[in-house]
Protein backbone atom coordinates (compact mmCIF):
# COMPACT_ATOMS: atom_id res chain seq x y z
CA UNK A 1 8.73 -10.50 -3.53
CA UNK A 2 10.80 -7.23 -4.74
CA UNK A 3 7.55 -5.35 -4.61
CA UNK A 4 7.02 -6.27 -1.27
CA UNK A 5 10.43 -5.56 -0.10
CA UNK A 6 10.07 -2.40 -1.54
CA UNK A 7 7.12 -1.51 0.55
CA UNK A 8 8.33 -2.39 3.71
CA UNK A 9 11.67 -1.16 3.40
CA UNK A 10 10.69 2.12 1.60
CA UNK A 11 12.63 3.89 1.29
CA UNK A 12 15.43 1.48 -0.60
CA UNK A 13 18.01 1.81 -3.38
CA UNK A 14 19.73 -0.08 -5.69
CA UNK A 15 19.76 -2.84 -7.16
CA UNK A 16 16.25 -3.27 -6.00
CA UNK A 17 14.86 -0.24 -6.71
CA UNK A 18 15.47 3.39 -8.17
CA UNK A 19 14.13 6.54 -9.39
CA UNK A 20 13.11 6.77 -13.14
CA UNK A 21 11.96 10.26 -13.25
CA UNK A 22 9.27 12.64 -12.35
CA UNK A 23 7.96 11.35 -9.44
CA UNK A 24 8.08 7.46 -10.70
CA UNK A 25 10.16 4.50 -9.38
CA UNK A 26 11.32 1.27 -10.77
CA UNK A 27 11.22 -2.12 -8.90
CA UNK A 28 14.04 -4.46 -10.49
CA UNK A 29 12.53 -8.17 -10.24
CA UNK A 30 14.58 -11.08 -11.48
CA UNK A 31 12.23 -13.81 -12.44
CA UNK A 32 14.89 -16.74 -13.61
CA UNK A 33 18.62 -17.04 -14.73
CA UNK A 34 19.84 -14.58 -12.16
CA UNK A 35 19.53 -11.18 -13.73
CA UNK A 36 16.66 -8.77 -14.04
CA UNK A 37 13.79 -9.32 -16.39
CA UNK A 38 11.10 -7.67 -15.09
CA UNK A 39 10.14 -3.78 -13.91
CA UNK A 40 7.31 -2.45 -12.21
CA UNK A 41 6.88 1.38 -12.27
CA UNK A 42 5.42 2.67 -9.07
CA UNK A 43 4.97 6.60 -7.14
CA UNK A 44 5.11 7.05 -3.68
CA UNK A 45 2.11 9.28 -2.00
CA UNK A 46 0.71 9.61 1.34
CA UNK A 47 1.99 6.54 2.57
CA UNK A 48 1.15 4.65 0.13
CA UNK A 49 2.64 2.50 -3.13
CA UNK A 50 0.90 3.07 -6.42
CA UNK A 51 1.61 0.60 -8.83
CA UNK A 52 1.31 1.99 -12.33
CA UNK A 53 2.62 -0.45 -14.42
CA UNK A 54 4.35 -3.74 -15.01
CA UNK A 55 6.54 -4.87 -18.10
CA UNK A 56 9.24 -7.32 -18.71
CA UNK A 57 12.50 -6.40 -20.17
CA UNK A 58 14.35 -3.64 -21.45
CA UNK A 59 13.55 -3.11 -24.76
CA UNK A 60 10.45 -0.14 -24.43
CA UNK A 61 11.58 1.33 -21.33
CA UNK A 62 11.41 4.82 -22.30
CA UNK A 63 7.02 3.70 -23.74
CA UNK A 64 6.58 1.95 -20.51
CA UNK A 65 8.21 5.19 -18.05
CA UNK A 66 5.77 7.13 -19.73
CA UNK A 67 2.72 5.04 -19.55
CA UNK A 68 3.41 4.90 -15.70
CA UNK A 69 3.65 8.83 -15.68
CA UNK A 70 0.18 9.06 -17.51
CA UNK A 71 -1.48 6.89 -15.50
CA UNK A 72 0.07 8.64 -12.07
CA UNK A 73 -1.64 11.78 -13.95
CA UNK A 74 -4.75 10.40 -14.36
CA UNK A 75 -4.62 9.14 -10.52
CA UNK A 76 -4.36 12.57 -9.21
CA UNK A 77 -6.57 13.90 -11.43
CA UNK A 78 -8.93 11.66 -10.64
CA UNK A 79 -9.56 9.61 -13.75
């Protein structure tokens, strides 16, 4: 549903969504108990949403930002 908002609203802020860093965005999902447990890393080009990558929790942020910037990379290098 957050991922969905996010596309339709695009551009949106907080606490949905916000900017993580070269060129990648992070969709804030809360699953259960009322507070956020789940990210999806996303870039925005030519109209459209890239999903990059998905991961629950907080704990590897920094290993999952960068996963989603290597695989936005590869995508425009076409990999």
């Amino acid at each position: 549903m957050d991922i969905a908002t996010v596309e339709f609203g695009w551009p949106i802020g907080m606490p949905i969504c916000r900017p993580v860093g070269r060129g990648i965005f992070e969709v804030r999902s809360t699953i259960r108990s009322g507070k956020v447990e789940a990210r999806t890393y996303f870039a925005a080009e030519e109209g459209q949403m890239l999903l990059l990558h998905g991961a629950d929790g907080k704990d590897r942020q920094r290993v999952d930002i960068e996963l989603a910037v290597a695989r936005l990379r590869d995508h425009r290098h076409g990999a």
